[in-house]
ModelCIF file with pLDDT and N, C-alpha, C, O atoms, coordinates in Angstrom:
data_MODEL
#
_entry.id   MODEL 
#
_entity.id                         1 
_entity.type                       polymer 
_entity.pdbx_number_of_molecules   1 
#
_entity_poly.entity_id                      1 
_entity_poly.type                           'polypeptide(L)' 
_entity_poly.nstd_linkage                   no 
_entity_poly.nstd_monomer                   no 
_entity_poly.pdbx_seq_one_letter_code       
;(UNK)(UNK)(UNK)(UNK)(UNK)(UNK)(UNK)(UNK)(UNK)(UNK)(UNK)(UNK)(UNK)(UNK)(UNK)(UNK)
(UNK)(UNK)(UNK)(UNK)(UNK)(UNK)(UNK)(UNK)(UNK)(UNK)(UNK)(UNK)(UNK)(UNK)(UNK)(UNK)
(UNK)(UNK)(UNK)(UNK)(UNK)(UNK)(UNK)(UNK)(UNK)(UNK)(UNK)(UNK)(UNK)(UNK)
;
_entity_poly.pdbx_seq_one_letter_code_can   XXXXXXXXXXXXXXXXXXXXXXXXXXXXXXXXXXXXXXXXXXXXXX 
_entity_poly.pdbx_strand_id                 A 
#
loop_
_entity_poly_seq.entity_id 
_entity_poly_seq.num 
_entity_poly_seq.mon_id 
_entity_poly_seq.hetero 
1 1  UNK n 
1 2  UNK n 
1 3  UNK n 
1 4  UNK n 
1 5  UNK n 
1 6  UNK n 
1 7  UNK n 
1 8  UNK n 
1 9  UNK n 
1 10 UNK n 
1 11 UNK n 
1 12 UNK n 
1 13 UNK n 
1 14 UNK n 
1 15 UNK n 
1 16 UNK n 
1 17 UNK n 
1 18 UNK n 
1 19 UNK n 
1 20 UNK n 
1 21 UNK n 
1 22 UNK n 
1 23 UNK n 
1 24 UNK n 
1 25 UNK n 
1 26 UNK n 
1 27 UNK n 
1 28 UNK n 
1 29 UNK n 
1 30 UNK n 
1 31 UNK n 
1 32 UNK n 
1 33 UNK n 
1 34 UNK n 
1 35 UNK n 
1 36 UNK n 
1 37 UNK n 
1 38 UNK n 
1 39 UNK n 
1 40 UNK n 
1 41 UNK n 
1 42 UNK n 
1 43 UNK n 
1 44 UNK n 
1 45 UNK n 
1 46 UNK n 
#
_struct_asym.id          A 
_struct_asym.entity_id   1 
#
loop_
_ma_qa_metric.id 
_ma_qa_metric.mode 
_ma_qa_metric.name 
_ma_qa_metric.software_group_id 
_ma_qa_metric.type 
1 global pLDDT . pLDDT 
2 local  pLDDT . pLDDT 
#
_ma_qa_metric_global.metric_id      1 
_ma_qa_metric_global.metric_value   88.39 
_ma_qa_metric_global.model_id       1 
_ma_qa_metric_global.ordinal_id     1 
#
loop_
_ma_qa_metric_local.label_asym_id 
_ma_qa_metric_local.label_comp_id 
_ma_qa_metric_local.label_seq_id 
_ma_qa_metric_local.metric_id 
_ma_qa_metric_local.metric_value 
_ma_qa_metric_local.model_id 
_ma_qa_metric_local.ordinal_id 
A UNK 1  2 83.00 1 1  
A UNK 2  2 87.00 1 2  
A UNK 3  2 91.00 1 3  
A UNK 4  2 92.00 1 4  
A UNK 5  2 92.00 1 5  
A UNK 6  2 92.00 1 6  
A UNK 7  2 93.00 1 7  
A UNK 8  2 89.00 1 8  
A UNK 9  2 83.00 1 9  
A UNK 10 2 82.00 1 10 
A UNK 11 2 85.00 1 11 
A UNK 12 2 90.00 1 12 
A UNK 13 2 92.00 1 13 
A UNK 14 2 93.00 1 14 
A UNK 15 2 93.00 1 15 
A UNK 16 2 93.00 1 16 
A UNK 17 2 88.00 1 17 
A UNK 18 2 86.00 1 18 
A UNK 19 2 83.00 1 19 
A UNK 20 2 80.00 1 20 
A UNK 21 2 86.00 1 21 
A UNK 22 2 89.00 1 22 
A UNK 23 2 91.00 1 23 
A UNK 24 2 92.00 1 24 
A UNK 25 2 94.00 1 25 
A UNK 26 2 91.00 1 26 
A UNK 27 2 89.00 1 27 
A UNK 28 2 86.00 1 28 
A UNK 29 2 87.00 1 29 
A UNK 30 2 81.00 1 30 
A UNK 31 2 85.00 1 31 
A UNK 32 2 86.00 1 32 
A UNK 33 2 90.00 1 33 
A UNK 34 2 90.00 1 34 
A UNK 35 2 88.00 1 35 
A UNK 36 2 90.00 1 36 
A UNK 37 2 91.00 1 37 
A UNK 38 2 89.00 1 38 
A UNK 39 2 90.00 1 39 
A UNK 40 2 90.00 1 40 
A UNK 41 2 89.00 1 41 
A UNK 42 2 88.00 1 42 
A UNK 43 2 89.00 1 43 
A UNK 44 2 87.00 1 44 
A UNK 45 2 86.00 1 45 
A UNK 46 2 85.00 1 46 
#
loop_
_atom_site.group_PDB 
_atom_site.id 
_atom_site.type_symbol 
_atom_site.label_atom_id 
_atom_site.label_alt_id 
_atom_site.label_comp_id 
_atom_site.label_asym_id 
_atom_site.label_entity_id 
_atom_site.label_seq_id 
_atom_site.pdbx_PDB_ins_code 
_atom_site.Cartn_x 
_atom_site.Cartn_y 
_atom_site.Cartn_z 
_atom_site.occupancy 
_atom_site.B_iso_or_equiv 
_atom_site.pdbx_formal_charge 
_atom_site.auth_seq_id 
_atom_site.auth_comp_id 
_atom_site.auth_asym_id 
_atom_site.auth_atom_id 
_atom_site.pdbx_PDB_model_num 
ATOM 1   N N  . UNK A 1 1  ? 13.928 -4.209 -10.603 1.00 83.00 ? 1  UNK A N  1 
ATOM 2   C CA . UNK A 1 1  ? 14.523 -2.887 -10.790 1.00 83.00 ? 1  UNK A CA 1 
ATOM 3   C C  . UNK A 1 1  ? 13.542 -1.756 -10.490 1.00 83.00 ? 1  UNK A C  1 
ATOM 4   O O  . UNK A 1 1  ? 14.029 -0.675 -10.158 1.00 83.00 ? 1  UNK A O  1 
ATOM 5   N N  . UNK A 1 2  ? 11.976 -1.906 -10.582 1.00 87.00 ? 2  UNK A N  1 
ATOM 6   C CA . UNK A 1 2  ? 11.020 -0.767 -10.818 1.00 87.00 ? 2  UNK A CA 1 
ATOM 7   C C  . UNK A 1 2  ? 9.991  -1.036 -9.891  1.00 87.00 ? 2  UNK A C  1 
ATOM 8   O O  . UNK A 1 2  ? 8.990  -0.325 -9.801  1.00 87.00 ? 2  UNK A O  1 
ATOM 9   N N  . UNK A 1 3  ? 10.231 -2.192 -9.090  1.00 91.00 ? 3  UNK A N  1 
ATOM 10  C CA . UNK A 1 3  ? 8.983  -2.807 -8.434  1.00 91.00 ? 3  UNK A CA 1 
ATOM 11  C C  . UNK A 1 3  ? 9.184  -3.140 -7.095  1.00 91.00 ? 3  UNK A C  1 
ATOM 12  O O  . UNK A 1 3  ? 9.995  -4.054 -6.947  1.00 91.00 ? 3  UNK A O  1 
ATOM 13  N N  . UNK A 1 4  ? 8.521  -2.518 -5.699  1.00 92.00 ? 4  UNK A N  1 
ATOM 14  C CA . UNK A 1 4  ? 8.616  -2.788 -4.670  1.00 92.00 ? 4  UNK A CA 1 
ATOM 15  C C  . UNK A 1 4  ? 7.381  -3.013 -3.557  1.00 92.00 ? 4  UNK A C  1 
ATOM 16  O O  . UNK A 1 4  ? 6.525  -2.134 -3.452  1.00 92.00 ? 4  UNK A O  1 
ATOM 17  N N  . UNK A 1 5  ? 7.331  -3.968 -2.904  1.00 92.00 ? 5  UNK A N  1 
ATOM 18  C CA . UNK A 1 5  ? 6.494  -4.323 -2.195  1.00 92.00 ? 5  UNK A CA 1 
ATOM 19  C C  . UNK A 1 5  ? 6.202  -4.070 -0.614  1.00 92.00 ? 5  UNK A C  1 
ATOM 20  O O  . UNK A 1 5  ? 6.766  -4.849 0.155   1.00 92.00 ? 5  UNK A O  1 
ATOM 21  N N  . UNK A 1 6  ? 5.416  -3.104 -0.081  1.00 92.00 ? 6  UNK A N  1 
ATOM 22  C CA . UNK A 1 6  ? 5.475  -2.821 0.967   1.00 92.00 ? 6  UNK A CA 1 
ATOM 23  C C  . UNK A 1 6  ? 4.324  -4.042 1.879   1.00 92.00 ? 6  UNK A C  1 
ATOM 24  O O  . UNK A 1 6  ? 3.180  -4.277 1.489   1.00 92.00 ? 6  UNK A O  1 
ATOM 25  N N  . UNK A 1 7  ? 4.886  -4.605 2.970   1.00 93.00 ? 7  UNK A N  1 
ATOM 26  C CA . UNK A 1 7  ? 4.004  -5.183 3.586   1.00 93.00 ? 7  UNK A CA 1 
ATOM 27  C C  . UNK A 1 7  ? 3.327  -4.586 5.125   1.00 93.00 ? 7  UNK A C  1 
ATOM 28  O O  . UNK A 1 7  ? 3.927  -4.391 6.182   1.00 93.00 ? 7  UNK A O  1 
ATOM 29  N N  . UNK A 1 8  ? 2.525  -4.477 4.948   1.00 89.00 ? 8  UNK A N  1 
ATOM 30  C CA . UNK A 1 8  ? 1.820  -3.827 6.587   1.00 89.00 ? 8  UNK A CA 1 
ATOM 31  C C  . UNK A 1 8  ? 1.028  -5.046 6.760   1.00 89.00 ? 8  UNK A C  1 
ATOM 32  O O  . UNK A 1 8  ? 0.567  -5.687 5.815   1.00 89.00 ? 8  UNK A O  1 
ATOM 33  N N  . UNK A 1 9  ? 0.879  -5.357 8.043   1.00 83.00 ? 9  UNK A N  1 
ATOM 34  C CA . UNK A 1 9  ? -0.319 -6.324 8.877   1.00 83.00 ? 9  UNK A CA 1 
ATOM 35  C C  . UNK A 1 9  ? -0.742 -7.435 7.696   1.00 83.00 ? 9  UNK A C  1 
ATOM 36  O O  . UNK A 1 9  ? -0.144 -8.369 7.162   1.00 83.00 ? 9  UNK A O  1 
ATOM 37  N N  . UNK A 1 10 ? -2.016 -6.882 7.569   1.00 82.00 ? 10 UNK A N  1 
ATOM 38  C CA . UNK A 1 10 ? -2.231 -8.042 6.401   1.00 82.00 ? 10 UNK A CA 1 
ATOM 39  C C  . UNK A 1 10 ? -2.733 -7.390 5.332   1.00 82.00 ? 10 UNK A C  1 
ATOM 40  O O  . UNK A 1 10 ? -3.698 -7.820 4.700   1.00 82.00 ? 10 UNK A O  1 
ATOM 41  N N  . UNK A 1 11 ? -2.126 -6.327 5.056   1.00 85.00 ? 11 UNK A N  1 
ATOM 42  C CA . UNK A 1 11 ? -1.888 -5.663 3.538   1.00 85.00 ? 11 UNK A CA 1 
ATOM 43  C C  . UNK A 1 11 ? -0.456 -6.143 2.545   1.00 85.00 ? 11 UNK A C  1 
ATOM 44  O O  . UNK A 1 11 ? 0.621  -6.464 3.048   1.00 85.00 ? 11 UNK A O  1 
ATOM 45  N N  . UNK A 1 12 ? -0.703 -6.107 1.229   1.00 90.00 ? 12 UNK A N  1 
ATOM 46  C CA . UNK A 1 12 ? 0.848  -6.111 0.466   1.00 90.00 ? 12 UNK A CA 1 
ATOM 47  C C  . UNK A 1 12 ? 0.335  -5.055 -0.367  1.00 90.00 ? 12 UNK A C  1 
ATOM 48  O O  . UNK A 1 12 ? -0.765 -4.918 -0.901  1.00 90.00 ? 12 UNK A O  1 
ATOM 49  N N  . UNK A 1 13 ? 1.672  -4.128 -0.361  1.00 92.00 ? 13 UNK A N  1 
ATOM 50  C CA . UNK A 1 13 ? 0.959  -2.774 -1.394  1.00 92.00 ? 13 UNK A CA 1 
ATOM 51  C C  . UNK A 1 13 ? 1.936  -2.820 -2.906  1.00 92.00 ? 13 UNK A C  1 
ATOM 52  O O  . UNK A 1 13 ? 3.108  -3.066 -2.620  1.00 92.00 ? 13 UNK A O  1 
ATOM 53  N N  . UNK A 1 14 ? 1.829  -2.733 -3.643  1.00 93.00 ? 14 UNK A N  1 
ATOM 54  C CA . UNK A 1 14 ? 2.225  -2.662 -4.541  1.00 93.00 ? 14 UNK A CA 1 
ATOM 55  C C  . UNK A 1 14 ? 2.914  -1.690 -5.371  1.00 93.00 ? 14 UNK A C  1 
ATOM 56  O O  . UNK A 1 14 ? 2.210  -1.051 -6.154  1.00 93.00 ? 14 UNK A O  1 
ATOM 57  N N  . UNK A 1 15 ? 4.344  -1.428 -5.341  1.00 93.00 ? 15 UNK A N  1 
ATOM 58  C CA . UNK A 1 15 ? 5.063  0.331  -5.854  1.00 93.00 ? 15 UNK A CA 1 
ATOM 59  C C  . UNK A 1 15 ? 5.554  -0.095 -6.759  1.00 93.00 ? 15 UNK A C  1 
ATOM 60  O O  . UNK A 1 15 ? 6.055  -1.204 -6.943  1.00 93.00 ? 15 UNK A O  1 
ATOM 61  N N  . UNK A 1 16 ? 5.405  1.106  -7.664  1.00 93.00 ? 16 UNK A N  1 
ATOM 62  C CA . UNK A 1 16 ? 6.552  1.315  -9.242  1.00 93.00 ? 16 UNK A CA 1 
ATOM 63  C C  . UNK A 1 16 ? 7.172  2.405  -9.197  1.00 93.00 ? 16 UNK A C  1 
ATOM 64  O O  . UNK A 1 16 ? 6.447  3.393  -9.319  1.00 93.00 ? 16 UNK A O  1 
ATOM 65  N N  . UNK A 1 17 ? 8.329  2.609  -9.058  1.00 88.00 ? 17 UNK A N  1 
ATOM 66  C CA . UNK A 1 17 ? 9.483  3.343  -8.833  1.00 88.00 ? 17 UNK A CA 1 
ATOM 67  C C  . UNK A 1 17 ? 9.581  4.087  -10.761 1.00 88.00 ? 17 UNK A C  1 
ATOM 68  O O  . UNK A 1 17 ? 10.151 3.542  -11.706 1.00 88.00 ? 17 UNK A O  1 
ATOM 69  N N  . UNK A 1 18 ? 8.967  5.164  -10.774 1.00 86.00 ? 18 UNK A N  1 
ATOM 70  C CA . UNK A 1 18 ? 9.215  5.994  -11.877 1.00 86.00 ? 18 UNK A CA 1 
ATOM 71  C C  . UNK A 1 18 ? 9.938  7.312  -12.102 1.00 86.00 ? 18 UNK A C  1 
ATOM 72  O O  . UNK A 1 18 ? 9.603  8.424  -11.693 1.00 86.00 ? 18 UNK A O  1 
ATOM 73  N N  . UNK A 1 19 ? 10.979 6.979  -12.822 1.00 83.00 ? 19 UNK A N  1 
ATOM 74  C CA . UNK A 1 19 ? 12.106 8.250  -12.706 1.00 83.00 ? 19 UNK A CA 1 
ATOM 75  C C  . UNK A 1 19 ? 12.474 8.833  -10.967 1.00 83.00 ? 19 UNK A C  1 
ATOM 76  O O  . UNK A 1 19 ? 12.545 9.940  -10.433 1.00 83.00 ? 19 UNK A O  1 
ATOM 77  N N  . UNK A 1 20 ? 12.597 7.781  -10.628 1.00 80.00 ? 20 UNK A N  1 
ATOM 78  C CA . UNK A 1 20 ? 13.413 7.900  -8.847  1.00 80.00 ? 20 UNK A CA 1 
ATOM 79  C C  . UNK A 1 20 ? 11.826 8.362  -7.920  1.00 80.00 ? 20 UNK A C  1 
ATOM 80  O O  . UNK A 1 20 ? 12.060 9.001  -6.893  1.00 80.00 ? 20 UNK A O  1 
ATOM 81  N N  . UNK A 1 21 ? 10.817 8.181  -8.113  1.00 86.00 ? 21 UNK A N  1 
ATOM 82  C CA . UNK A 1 21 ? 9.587  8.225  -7.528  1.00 86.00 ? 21 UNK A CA 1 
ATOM 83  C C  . UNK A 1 21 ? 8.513  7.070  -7.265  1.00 86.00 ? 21 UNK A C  1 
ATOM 84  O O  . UNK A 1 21 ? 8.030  6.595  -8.293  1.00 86.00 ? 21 UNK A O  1 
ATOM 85  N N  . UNK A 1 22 ? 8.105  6.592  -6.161  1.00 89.00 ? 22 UNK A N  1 
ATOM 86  C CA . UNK A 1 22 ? 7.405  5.627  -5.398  1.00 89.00 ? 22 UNK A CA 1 
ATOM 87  C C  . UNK A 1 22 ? 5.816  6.119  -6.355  1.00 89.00 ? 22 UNK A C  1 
ATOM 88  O O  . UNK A 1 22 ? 5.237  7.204  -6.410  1.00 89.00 ? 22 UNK A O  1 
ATOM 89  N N  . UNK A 1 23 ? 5.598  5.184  -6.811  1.00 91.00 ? 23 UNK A N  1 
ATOM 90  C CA . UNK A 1 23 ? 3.886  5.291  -6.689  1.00 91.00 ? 23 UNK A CA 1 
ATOM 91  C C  . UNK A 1 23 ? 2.646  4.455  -6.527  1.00 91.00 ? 23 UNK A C  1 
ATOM 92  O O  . UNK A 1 23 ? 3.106  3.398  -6.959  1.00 91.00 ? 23 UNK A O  1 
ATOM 93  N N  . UNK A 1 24 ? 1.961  4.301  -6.354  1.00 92.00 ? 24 UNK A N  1 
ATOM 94  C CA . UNK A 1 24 ? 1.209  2.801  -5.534  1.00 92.00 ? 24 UNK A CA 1 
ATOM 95  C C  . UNK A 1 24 ? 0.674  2.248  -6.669  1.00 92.00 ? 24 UNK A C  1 
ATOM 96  O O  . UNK A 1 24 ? 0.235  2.902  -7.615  1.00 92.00 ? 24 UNK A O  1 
ATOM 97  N N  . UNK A 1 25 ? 0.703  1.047  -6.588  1.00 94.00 ? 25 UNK A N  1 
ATOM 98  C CA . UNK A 1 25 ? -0.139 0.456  -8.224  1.00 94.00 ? 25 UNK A CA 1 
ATOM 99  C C  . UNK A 1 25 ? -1.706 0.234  -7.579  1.00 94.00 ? 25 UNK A C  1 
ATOM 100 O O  . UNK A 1 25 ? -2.707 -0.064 -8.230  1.00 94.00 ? 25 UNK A O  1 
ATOM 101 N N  . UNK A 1 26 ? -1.651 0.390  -6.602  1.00 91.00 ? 26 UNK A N  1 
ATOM 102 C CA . UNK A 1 26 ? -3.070 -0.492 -5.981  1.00 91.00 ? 26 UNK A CA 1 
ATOM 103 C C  . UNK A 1 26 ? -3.263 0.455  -4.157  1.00 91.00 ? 26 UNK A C  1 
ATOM 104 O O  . UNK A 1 26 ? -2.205 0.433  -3.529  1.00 91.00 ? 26 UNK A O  1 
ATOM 105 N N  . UNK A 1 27 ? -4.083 0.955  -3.650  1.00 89.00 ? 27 UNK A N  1 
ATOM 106 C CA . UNK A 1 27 ? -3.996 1.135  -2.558  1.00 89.00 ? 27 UNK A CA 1 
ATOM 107 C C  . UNK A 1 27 ? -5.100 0.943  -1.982  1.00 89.00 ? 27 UNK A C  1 
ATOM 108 O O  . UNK A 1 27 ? -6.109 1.256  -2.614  1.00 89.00 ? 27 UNK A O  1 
ATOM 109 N N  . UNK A 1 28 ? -5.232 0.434  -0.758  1.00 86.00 ? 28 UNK A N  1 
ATOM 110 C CA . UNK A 1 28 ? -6.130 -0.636 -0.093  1.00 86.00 ? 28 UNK A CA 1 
ATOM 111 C C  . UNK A 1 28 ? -6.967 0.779  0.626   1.00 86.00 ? 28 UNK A C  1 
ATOM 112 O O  . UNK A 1 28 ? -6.375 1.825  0.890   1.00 86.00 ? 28 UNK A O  1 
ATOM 113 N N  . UNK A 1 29 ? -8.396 0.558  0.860   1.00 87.00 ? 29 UNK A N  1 
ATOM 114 C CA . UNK A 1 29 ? -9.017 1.420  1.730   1.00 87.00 ? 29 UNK A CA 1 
ATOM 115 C C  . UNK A 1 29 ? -8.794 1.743  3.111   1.00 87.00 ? 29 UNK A C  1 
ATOM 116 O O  . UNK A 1 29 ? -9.058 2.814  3.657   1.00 87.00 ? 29 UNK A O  1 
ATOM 117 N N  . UNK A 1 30 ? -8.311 0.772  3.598   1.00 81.00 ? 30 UNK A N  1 
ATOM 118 C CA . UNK A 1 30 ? -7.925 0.901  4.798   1.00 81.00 ? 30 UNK A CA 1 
ATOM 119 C C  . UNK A 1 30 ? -6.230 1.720  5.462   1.00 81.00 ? 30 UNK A C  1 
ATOM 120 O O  . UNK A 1 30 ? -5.659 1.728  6.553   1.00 81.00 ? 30 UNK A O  1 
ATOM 121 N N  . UNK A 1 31 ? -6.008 2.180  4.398   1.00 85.00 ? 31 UNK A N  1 
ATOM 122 C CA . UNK A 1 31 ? -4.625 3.245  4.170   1.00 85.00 ? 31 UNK A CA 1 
ATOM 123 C C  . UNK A 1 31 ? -4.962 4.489  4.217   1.00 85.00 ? 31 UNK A C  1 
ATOM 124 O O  . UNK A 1 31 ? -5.640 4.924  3.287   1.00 85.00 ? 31 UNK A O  1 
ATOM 125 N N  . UNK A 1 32 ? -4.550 5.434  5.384   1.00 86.00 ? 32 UNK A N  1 
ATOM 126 C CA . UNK A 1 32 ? -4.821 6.947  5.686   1.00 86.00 ? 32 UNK A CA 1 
ATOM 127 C C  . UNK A 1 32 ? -3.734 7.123  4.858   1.00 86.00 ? 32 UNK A C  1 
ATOM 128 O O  . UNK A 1 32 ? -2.759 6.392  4.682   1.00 86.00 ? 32 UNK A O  1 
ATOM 129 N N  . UNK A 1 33 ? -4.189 8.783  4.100   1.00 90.00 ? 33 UNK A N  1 
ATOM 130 C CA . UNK A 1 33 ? -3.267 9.761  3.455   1.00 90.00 ? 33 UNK A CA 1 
ATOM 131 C C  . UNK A 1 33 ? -1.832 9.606  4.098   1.00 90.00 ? 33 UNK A C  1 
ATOM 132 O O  . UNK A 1 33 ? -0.968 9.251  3.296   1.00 90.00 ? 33 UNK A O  1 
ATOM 133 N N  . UNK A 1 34 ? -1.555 9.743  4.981   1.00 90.00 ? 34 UNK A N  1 
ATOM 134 C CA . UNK A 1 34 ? -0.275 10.154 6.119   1.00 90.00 ? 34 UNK A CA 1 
ATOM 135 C C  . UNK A 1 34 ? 0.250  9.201  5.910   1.00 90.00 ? 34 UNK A C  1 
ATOM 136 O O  . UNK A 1 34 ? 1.362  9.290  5.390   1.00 90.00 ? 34 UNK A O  1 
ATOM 137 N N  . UNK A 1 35 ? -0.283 7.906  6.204   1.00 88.00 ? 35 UNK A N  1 
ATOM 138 C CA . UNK A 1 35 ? 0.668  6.477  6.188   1.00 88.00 ? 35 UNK A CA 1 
ATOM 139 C C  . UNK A 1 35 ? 0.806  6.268  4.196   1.00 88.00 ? 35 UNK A C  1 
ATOM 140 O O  . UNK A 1 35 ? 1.248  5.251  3.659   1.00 88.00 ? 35 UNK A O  1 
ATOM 141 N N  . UNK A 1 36 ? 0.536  6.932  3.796   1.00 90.00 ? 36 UNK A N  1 
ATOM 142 C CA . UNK A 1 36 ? 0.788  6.753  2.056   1.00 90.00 ? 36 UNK A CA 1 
ATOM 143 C C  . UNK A 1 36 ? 1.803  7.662  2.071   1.00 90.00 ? 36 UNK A C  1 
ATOM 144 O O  . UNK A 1 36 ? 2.801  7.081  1.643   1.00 90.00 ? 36 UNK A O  1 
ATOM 145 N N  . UNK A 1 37 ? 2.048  8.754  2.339   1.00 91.00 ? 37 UNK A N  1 
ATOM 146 C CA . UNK A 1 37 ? 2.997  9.761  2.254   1.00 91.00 ? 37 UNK A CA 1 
ATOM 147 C C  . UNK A 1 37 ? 4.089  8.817  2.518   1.00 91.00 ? 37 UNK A C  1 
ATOM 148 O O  . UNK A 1 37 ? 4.736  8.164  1.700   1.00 91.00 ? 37 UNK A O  1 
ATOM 149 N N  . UNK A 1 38 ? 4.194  8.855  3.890   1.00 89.00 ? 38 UNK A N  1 
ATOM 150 C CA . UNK A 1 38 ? 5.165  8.513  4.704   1.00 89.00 ? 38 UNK A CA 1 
ATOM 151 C C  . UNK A 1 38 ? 6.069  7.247  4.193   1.00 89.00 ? 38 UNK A C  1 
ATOM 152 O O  . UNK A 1 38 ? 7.271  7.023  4.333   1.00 89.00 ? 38 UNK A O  1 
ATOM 153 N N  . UNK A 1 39 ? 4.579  6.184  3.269   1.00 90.00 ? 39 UNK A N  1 
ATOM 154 C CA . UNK A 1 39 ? 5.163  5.148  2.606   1.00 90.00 ? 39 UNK A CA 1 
ATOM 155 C C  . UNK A 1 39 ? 6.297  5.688  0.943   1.00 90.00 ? 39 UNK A C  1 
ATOM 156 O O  . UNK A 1 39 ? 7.293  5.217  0.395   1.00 90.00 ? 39 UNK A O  1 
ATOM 157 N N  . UNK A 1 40 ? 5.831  6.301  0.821   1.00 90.00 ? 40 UNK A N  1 
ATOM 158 C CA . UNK A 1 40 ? 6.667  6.702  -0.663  1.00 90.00 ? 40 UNK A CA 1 
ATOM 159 C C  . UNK A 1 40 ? 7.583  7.747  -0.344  1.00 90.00 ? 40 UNK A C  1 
ATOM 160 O O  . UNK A 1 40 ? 8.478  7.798  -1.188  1.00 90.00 ? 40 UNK A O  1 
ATOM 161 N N  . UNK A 1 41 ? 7.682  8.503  0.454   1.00 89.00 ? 41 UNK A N  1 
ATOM 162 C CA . UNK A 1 41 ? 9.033  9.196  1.250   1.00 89.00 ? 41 UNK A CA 1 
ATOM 163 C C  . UNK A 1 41 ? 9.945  7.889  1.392   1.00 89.00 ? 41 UNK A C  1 
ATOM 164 O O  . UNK A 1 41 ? 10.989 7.612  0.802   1.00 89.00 ? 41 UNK A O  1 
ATOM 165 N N  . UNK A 1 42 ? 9.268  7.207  2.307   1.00 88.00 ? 42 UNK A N  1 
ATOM 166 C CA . UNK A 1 42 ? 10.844 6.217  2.548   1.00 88.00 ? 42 UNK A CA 1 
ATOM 167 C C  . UNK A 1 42 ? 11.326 5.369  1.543   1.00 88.00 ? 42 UNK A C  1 
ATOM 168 O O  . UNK A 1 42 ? 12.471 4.921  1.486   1.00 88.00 ? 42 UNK A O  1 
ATOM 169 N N  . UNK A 1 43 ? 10.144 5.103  0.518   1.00 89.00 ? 43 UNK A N  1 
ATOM 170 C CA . UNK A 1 43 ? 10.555 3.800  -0.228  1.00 89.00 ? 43 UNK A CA 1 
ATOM 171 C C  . UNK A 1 43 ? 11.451 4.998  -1.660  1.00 89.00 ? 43 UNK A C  1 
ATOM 172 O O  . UNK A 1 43 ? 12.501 4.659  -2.205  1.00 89.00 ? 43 UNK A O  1 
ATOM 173 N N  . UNK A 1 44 ? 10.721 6.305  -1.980  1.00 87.00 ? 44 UNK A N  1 
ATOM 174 C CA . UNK A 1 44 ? 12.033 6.693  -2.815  1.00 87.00 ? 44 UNK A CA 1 
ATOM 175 C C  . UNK A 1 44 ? 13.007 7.309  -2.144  1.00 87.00 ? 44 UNK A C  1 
ATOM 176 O O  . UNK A 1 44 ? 13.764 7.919  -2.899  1.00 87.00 ? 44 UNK A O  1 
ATOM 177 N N  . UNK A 1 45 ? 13.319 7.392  -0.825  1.00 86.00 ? 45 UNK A N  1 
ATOM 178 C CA . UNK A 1 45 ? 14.240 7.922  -0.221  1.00 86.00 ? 45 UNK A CA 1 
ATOM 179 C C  . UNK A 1 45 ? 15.670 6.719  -0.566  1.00 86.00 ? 45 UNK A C  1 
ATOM 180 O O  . UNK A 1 45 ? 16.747 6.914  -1.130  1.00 86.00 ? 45 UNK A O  1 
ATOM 181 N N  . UNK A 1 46 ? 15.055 5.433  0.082   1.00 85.00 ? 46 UNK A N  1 
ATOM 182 C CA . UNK A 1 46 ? 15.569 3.858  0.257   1.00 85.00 ? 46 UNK A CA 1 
ATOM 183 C C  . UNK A 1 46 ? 15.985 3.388  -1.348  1.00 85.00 ? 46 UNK A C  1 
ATOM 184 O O  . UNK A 1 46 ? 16.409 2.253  -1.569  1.00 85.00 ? 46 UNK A O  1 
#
């Protein structure tokens, strides 16, 4: 219900969906600002 998993290449990122909002439990160094945005736009859009 609260938990979603984004997979890139050979990353798995880890989201908790709080009050209709994406937020990363864990984010890997190799993740630019832009591609984090872009990831929690779509996943609380979706």
């Amino acid at each position: 219900k609260d938990r979603v998993i984004v997979r890139l290449k050979n990353d798995q990122i880890p989201f908790i969906l709080k009050e209709g909002e994406a937020e990363p439990v864990t984010v890997p160094p190799s993740l630019d600002n832009q591609l984090l945005t872009h990831l929690k736009w779509a996943i609380t859009h979706y």
